[in-house]
N, C-alpha and C. Protein backbone atom coordinates (compact mmCIF):
# COMPACT_ATOMS: atom_id res chain seq x y z
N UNK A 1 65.17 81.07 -21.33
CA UNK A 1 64.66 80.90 -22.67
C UNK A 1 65.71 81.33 -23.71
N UNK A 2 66.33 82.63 -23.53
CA UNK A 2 67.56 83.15 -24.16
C UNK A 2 68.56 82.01 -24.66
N UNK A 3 68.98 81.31 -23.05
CA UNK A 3 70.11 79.93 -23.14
C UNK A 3 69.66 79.03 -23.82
N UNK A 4 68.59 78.72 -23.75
CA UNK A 4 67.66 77.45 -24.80
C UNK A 4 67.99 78.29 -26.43
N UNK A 5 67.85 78.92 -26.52
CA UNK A 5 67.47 79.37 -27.93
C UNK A 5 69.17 79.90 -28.53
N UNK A 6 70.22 79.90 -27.50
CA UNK A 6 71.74 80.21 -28.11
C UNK A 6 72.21 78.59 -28.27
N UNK A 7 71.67 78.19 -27.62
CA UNK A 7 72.34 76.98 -27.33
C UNK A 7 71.86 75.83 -29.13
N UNK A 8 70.65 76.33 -28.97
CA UNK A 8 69.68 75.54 -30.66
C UNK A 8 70.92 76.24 -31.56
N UNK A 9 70.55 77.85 -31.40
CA UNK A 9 71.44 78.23 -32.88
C UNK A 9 72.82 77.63 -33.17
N UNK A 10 73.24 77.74 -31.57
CA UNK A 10 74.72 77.21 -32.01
C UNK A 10 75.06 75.86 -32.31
N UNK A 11 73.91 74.89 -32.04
CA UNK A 11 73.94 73.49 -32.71
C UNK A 11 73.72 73.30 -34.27
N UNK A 12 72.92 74.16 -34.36
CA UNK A 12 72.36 74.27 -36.10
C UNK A 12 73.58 75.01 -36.53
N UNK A 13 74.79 75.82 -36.01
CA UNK A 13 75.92 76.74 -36.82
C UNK A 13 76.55 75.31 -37.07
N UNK A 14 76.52 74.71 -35.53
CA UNK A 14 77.93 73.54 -36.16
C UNK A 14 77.32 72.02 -37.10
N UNK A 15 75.72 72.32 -36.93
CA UNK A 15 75.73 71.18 -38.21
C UNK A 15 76.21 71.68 -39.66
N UNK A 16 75.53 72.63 -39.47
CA UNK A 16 76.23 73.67 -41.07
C UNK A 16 77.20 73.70 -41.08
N UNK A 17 77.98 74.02 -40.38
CA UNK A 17 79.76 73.97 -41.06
C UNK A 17 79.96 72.36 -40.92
N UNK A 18 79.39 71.18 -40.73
CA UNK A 18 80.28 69.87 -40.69
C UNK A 18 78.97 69.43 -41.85
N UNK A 19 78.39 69.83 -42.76
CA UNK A 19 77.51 69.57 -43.86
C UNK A 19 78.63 69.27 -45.19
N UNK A 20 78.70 68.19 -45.40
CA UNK A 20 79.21 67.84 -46.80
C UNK A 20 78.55 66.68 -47.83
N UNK A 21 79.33 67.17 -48.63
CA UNK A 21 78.42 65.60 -49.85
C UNK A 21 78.52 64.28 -48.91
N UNK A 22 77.69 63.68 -49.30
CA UNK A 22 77.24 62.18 -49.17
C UNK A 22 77.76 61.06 -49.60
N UNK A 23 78.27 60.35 -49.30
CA UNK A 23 78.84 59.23 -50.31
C UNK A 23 77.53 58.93 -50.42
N UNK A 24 77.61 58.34 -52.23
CA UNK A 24 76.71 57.29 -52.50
C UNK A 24 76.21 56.17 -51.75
N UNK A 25 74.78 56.28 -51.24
CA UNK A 25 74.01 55.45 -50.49
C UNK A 25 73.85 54.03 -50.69
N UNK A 26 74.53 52.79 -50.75
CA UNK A 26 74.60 51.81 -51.17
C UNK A 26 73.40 51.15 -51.78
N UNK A 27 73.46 50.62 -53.08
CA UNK A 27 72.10 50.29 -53.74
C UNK A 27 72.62 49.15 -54.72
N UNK A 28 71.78 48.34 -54.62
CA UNK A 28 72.19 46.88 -55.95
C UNK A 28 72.57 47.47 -57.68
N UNK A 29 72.48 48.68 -57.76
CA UNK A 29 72.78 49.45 -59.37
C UNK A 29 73.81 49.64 -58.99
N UNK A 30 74.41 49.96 -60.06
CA UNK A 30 75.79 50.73 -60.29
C UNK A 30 75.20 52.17 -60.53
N UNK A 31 75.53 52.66 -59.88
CA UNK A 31 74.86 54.17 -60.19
C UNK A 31 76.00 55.10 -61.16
N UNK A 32 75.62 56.03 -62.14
CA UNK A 32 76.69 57.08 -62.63
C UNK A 32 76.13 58.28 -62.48
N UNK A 33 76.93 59.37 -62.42
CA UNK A 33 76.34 60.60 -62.77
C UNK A 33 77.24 61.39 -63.81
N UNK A 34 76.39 62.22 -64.41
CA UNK A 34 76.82 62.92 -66.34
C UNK A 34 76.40 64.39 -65.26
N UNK A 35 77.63 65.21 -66.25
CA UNK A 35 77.34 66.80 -66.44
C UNK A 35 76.40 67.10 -67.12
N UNK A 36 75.66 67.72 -67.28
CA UNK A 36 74.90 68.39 -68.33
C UNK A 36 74.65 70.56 -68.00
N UNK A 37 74.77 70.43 -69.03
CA UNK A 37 74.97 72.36 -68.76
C UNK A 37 74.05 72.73 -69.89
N UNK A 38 72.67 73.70 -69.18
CA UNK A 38 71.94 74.52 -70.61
C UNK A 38 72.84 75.69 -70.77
N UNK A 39 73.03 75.80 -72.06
CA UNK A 39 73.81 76.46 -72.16
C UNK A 39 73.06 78.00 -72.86
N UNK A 40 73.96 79.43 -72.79
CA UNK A 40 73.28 80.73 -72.80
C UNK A 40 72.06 80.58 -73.65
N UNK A 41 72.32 79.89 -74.68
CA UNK A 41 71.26 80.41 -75.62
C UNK A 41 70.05 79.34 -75.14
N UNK A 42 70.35 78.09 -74.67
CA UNK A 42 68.97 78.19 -73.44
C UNK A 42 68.44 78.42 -72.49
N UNK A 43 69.30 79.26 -71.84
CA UNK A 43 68.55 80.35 -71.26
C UNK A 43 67.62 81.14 -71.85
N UNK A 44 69.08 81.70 -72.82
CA UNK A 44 68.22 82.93 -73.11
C UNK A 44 66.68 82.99 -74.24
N UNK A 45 66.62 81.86 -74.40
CA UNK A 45 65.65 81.52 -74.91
C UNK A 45 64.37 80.85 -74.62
N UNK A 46 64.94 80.96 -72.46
CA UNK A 46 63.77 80.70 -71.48
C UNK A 46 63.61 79.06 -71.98
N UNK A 47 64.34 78.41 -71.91
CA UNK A 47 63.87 76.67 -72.17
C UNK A 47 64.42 75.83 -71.29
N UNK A 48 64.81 76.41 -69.80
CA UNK A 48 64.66 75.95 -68.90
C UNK A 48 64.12 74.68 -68.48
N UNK A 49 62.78 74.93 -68.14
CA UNK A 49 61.76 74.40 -68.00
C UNK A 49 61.73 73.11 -68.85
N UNK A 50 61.43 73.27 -70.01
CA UNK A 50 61.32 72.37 -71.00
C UNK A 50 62.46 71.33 -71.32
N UNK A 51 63.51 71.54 -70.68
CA UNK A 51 64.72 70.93 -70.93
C UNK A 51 64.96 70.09 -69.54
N UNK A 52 64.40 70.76 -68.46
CA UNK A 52 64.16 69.69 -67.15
C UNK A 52 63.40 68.83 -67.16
N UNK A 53 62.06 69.20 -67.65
CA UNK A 53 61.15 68.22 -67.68
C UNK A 53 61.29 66.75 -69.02
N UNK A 54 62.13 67.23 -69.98
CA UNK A 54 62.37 66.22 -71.00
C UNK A 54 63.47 65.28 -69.70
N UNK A 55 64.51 65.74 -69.59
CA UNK A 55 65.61 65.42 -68.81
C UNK A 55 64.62 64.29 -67.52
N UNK A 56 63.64 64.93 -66.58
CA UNK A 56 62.81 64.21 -65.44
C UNK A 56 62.47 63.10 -65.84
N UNK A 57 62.13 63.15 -67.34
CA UNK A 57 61.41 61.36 -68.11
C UNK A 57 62.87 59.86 -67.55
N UNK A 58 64.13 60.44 -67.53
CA UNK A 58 64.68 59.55 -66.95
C UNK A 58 65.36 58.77 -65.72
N UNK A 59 63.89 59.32 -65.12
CA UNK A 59 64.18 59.13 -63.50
C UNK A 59 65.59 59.11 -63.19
N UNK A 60 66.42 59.72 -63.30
CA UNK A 60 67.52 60.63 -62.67
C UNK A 60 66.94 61.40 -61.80
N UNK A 61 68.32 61.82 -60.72
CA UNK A 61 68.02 62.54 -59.94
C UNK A 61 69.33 63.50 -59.84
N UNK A 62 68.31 64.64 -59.83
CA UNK A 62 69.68 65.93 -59.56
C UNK A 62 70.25 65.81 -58.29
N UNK A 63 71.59 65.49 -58.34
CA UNK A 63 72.22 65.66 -57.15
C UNK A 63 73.30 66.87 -56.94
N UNK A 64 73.28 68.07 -57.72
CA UNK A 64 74.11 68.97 -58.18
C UNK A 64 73.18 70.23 -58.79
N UNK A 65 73.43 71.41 -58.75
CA UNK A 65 72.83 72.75 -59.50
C UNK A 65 73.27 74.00 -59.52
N UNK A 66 73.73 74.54 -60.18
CA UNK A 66 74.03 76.16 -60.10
C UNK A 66 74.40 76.88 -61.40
N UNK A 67 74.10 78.06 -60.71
CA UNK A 67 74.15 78.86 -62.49
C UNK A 67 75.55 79.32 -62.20
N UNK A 68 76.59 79.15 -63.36
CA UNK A 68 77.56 79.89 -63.65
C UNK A 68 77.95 80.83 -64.78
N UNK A 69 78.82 81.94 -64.41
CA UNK A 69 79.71 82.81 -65.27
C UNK A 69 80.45 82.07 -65.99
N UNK A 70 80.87 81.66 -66.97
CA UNK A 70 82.11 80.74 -67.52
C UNK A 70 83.01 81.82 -68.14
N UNK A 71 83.92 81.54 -67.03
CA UNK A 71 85.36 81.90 -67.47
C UNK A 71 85.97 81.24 -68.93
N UNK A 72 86.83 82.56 -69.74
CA UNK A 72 87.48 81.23 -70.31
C UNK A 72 88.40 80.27 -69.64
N UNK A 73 89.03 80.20 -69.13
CA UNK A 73 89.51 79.26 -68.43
C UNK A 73 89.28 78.12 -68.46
N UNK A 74 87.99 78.20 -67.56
CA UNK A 74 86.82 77.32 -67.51
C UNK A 74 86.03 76.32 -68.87
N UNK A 75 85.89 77.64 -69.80
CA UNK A 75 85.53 77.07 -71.30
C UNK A 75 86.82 76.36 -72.13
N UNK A 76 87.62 76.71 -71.79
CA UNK A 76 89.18 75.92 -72.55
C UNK A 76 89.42 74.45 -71.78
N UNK A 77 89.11 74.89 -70.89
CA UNK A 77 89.62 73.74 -69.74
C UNK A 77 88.34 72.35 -70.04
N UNK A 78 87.29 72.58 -70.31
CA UNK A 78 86.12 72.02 -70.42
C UNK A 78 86.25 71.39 -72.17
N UNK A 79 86.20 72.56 -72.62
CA UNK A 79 86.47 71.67 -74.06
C UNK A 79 87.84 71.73 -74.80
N UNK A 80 88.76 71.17 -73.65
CA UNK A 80 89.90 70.90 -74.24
C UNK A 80 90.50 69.71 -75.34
N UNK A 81 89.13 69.20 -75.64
CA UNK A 81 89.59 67.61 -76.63
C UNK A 81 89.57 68.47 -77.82
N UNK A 82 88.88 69.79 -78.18
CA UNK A 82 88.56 70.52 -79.25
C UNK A 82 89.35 71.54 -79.66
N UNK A 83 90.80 71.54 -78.64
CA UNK A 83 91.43 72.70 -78.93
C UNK A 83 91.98 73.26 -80.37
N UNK A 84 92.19 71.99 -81.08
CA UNK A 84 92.28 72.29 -82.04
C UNK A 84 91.54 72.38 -83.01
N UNK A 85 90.29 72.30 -83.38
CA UNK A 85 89.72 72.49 -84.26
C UNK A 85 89.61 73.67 -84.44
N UNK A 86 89.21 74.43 -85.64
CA UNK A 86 89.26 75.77 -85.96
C UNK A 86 87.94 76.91 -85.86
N UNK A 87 87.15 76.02 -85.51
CA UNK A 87 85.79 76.67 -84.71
C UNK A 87 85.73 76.76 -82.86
N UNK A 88 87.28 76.26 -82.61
CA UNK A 88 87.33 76.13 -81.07
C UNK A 88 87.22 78.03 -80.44
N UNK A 89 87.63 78.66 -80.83
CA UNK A 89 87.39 80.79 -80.70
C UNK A 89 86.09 80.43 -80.35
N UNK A 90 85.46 80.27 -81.89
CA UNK A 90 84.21 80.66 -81.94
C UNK A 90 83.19 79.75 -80.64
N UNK A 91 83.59 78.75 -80.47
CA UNK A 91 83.03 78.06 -79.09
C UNK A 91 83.09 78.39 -77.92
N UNK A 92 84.52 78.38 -77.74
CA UNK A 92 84.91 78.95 -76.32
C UNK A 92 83.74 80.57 -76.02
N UNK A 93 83.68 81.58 -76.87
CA UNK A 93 82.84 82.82 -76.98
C UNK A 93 81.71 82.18 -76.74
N UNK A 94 81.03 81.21 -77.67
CA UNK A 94 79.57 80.49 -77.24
C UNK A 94 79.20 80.35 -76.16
N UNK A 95 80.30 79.44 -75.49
CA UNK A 95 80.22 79.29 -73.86
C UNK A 95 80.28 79.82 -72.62
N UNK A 96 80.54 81.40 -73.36
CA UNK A 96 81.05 82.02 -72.44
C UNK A 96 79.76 83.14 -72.37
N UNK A 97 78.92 82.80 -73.60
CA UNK A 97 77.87 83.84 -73.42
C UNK A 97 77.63 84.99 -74.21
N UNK A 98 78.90 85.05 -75.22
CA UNK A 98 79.20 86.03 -75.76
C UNK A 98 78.06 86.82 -77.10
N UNK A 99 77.44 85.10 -77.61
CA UNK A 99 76.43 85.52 -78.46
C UNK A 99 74.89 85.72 -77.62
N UNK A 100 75.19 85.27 -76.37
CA UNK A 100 73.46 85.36 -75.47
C UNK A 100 73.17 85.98 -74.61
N UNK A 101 73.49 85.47 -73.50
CA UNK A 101 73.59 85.34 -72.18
C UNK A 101 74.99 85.01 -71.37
N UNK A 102 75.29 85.46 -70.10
CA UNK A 102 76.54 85.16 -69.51
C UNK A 102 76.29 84.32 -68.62
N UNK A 103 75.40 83.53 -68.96
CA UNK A 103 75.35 82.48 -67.80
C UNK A 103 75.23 80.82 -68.11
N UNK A 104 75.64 79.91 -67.28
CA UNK A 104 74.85 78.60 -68.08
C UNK A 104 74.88 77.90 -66.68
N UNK A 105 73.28 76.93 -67.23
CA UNK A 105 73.33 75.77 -65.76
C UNK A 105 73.85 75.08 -65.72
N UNK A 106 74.40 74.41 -64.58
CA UNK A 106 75.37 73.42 -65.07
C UNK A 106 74.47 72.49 -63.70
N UNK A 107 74.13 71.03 -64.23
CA UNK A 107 73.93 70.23 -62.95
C UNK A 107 74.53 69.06 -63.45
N UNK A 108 74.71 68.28 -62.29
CA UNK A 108 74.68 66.66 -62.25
C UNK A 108 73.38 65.68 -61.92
N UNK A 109 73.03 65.15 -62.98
CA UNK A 109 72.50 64.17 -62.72
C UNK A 109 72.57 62.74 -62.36
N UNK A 110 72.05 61.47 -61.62
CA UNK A 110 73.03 60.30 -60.65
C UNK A 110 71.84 59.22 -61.09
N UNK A 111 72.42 58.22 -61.28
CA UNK A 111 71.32 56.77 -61.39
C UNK A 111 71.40 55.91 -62.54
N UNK A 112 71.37 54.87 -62.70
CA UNK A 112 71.53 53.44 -63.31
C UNK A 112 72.01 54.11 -64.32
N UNK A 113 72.92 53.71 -65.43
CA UNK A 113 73.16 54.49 -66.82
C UNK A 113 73.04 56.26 -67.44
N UNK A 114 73.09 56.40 -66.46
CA UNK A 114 72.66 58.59 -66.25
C UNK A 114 73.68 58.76 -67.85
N UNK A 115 74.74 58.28 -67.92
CA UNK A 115 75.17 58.80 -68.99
C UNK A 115 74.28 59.03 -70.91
N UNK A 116 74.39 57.06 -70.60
CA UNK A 116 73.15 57.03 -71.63
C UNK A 116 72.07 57.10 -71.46
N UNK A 117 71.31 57.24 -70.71
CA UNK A 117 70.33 57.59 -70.74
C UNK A 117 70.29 59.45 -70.79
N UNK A 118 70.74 60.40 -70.66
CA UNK A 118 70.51 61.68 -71.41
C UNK A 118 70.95 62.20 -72.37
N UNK A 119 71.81 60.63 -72.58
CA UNK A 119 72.35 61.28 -74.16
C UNK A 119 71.32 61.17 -75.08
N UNK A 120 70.51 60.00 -74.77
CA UNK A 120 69.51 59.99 -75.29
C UNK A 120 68.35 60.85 -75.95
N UNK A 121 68.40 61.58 -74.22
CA UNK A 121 67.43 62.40 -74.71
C UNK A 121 68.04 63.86 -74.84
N UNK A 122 68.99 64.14 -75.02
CA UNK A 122 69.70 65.31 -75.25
C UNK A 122 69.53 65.02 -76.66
N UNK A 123 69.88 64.21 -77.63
CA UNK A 123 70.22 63.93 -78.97
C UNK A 123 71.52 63.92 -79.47
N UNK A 124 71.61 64.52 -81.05
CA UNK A 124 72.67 64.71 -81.59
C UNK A 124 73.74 65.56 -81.60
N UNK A 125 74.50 65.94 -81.64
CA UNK A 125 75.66 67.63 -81.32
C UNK A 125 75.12 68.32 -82.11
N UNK A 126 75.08 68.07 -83.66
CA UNK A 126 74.32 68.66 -84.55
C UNK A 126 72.65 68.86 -84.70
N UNK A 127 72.58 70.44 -84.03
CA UNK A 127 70.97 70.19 -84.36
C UNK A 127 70.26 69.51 -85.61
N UNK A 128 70.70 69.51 -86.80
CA UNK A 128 70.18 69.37 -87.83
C UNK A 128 70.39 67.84 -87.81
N UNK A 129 71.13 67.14 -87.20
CA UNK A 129 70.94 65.41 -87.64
C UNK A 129 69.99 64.89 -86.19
N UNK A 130 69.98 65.77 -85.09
CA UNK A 130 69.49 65.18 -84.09
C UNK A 130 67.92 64.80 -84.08
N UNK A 131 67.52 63.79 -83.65
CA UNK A 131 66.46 62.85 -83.95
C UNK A 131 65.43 64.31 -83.42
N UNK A 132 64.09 64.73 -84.20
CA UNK A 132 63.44 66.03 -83.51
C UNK A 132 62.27 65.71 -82.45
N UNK A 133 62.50 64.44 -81.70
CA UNK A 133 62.23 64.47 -80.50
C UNK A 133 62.80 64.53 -79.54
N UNK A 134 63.89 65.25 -79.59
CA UNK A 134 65.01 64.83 -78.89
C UNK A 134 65.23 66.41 -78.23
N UNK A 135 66.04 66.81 -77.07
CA UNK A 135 66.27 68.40 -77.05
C UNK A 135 66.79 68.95 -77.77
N UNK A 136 67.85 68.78 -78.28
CA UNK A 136 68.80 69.65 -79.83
C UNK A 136 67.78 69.46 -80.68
N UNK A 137 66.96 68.01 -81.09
CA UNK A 137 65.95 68.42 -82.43
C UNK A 137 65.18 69.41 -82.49
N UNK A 138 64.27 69.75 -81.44
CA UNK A 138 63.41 70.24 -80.87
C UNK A 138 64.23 71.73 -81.13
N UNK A 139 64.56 72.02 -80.21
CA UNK A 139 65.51 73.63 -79.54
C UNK A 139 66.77 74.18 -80.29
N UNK A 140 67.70 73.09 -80.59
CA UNK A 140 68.65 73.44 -81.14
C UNK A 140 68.51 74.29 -82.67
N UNK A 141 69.66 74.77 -83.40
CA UNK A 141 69.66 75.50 -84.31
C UNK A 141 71.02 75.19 -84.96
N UNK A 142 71.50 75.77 -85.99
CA UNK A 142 73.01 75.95 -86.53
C UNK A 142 72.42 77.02 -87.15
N UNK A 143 73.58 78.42 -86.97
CA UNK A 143 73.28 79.76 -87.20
C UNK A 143 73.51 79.79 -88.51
N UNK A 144 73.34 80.88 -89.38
CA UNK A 144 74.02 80.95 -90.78
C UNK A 144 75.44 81.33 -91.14
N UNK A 145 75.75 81.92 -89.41
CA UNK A 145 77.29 82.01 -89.27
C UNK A 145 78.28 80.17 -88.83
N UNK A 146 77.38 79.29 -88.96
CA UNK A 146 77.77 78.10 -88.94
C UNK A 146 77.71 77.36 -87.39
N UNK A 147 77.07 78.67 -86.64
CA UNK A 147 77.53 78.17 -85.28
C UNK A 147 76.53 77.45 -84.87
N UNK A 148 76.87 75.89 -83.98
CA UNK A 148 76.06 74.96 -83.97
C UNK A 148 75.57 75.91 -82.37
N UNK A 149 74.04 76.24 -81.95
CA UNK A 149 73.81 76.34 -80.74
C UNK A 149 72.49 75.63 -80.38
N UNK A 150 72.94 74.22 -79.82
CA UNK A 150 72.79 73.37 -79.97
C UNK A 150 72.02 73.08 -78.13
N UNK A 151 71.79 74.24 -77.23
CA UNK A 151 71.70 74.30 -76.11
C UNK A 151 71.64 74.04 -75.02
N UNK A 152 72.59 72.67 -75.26
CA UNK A 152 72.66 71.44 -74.05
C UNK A 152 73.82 70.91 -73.98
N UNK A 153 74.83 70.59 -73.02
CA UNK A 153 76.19 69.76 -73.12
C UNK A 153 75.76 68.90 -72.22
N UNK A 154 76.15 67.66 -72.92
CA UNK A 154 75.93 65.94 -72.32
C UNK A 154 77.08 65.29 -71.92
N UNK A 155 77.71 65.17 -71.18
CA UNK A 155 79.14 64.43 -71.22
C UNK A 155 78.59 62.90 -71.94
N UNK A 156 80.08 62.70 -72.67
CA UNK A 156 79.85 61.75 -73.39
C UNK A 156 80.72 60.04 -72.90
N UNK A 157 80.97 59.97 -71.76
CA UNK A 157 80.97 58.98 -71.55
C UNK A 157 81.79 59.30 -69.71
N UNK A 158 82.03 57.79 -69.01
CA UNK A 158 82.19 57.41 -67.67
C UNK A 158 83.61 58.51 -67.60
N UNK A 159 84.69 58.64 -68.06
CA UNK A 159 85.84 59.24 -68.12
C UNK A 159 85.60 60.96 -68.23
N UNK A 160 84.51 61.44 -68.97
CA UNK A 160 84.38 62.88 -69.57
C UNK A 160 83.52 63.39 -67.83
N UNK A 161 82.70 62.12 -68.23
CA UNK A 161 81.91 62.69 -66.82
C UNK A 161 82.69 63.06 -66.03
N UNK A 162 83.32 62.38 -65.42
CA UNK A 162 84.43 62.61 -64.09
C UNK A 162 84.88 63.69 -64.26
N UNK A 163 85.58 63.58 -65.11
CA UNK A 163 86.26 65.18 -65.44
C UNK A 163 85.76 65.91 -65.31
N UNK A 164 84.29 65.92 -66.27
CA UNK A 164 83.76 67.13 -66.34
C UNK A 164 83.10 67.73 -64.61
N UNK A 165 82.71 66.79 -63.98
CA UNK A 165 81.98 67.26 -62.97
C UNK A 165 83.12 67.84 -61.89
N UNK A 166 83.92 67.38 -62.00
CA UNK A 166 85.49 67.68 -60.99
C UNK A 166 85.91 69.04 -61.03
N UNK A 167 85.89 69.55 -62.71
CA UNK A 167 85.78 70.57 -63.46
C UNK A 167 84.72 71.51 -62.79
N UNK A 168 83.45 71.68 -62.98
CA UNK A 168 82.54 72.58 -62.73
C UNK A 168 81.54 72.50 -61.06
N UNK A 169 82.15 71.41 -60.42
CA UNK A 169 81.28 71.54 -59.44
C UNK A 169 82.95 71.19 -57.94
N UNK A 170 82.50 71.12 -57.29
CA UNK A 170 83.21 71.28 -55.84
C UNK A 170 82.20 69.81 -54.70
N UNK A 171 83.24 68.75 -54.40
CA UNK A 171 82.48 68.11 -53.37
C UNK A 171 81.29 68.37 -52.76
N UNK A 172 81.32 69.73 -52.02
CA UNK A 172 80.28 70.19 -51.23
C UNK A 172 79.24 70.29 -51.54
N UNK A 173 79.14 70.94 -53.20
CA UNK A 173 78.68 71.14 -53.90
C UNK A 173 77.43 70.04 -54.56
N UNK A 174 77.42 69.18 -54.25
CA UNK A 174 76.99 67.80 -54.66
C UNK A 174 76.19 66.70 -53.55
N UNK A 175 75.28 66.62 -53.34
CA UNK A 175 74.35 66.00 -52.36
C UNK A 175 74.84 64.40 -52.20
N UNK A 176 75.01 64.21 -53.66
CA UNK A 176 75.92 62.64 -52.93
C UNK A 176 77.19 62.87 -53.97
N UNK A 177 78.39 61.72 -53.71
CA UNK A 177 79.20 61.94 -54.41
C UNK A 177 79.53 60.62 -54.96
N UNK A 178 80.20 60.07 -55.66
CA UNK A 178 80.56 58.74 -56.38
C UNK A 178 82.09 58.76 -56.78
N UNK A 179 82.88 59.67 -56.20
CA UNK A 179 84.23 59.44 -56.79
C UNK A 179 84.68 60.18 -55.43
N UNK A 180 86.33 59.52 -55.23
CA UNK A 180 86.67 59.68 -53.40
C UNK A 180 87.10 60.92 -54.05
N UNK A 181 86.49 61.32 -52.70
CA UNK A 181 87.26 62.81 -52.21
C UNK A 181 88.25 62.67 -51.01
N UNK A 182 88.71 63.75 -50.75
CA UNK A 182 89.30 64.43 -49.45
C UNK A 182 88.83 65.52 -48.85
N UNK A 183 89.61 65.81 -47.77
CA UNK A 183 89.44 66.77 -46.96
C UNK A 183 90.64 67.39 -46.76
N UNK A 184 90.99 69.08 -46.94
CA UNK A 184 92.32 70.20 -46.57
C UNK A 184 91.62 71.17 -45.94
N UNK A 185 92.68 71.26 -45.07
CA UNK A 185 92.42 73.30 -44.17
C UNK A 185 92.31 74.10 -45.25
N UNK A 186 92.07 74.90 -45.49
CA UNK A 186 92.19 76.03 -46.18
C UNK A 186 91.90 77.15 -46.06
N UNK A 187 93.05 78.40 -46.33
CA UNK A 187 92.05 79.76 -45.58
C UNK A 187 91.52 80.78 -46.65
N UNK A 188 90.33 80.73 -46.98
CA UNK A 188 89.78 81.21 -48.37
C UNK A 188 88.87 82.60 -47.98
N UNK A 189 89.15 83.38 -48.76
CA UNK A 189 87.93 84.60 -48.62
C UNK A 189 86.87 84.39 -49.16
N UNK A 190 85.70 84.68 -47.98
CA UNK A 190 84.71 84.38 -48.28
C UNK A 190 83.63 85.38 -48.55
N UNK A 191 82.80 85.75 -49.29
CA UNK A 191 81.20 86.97 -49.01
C UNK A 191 80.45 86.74 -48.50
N UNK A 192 80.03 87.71 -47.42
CA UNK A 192 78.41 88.11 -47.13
C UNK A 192 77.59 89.25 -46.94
N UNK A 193 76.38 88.76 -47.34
CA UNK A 193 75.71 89.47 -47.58
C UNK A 193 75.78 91.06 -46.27
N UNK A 194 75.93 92.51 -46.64
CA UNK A 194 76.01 93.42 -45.48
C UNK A 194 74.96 93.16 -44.91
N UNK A 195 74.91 94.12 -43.81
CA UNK A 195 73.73 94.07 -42.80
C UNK A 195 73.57 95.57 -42.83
């Protein structure tokens, strides 16, 4: 019974280590998938919830999820079309949590037009012009210190997406994938949990 039961675990160890993303499942759409990240101040303002379920109206499907720390790095590297503007400080800090929370979700969503279709319902950059059925109409704000927190990032088109998701997520990371990957050895340190 022992041998039966080493023999299961050690089949289930080696499906887990040979577990990776999916290529896209062949389908008559052109399928895309968009970044989207709530960002601290929706968190921290618990709108979670409310920002998935607006997001669920466009039958998308999450194929991606996790909460991250954002490095700056990460925040420079992400909104690098903005480096120069002169509110880029004050953003990069936004993103990083500095006025909220230190965290933000970041997922991918995958299916017929994913781009436009949550730009849609994300809205405008500017809370104040964004249509107020929209998530920025609704949730968003611009502070009196000018800062737009606006609590949602939408990639804004087929090119940003890519990037962006290449940027914040990892192959593995991703239940199906739509842009070729590879495969390298690599010898990385890893955590676990003590015993």
């Amino acid at each position: 019974m022992r041998e039966k039961h080493a023999e299961i675990k050690e089949e289930a160890d080696n499906n887990k280590m040979e577990q990776k993303a999916s290529p896209l499942p062949e389908t008559k759409m052109t399928a895309q998938q968009t970044l989207v990240l709530i960002k601290p101040d929706g968190l921290i303002k618990s709108l979670t919830g409310n920002i998935l379920t607006e997001l669920s109206n466009t039958d998308l499907i999450i194929v991606g999820a996790k909460i991250v720390q954002v490095t700056r790095e990460l925040a420079e590297e992400h909104y690098q079309h903005l480096r120069e503007e002169k509110f880029f400080d004050e953003l990069i800090r936004y993103i990083m949590g500095e006025f909220h929370t230190k965290r933000v979700l970041a997922l991918v969503y995958q299916g017929e037009n994913a781009i436009d279709k949550v730009r849609r319902v994300v809205g405008a950059t500017d809370p104040e012009k964004a249509d107020p059925t929209t998530i920025r109409g609704k949730y968003g704000r611009v502070t009196r210190a000018g800062v737009f927190e606006n609590v949602v990032h939408a990639s804004e088109n087929l090119k940003e997406a890519e990037r962006e998701i290449k940027l914040w997520f990892r192959p593995e990371e991703l239940v199906y994938t739509i842009y070729p990957t590879e495969s390298k050895k690599t010898a990385k340190l890893e955590f676990f949990w003590k015993k």
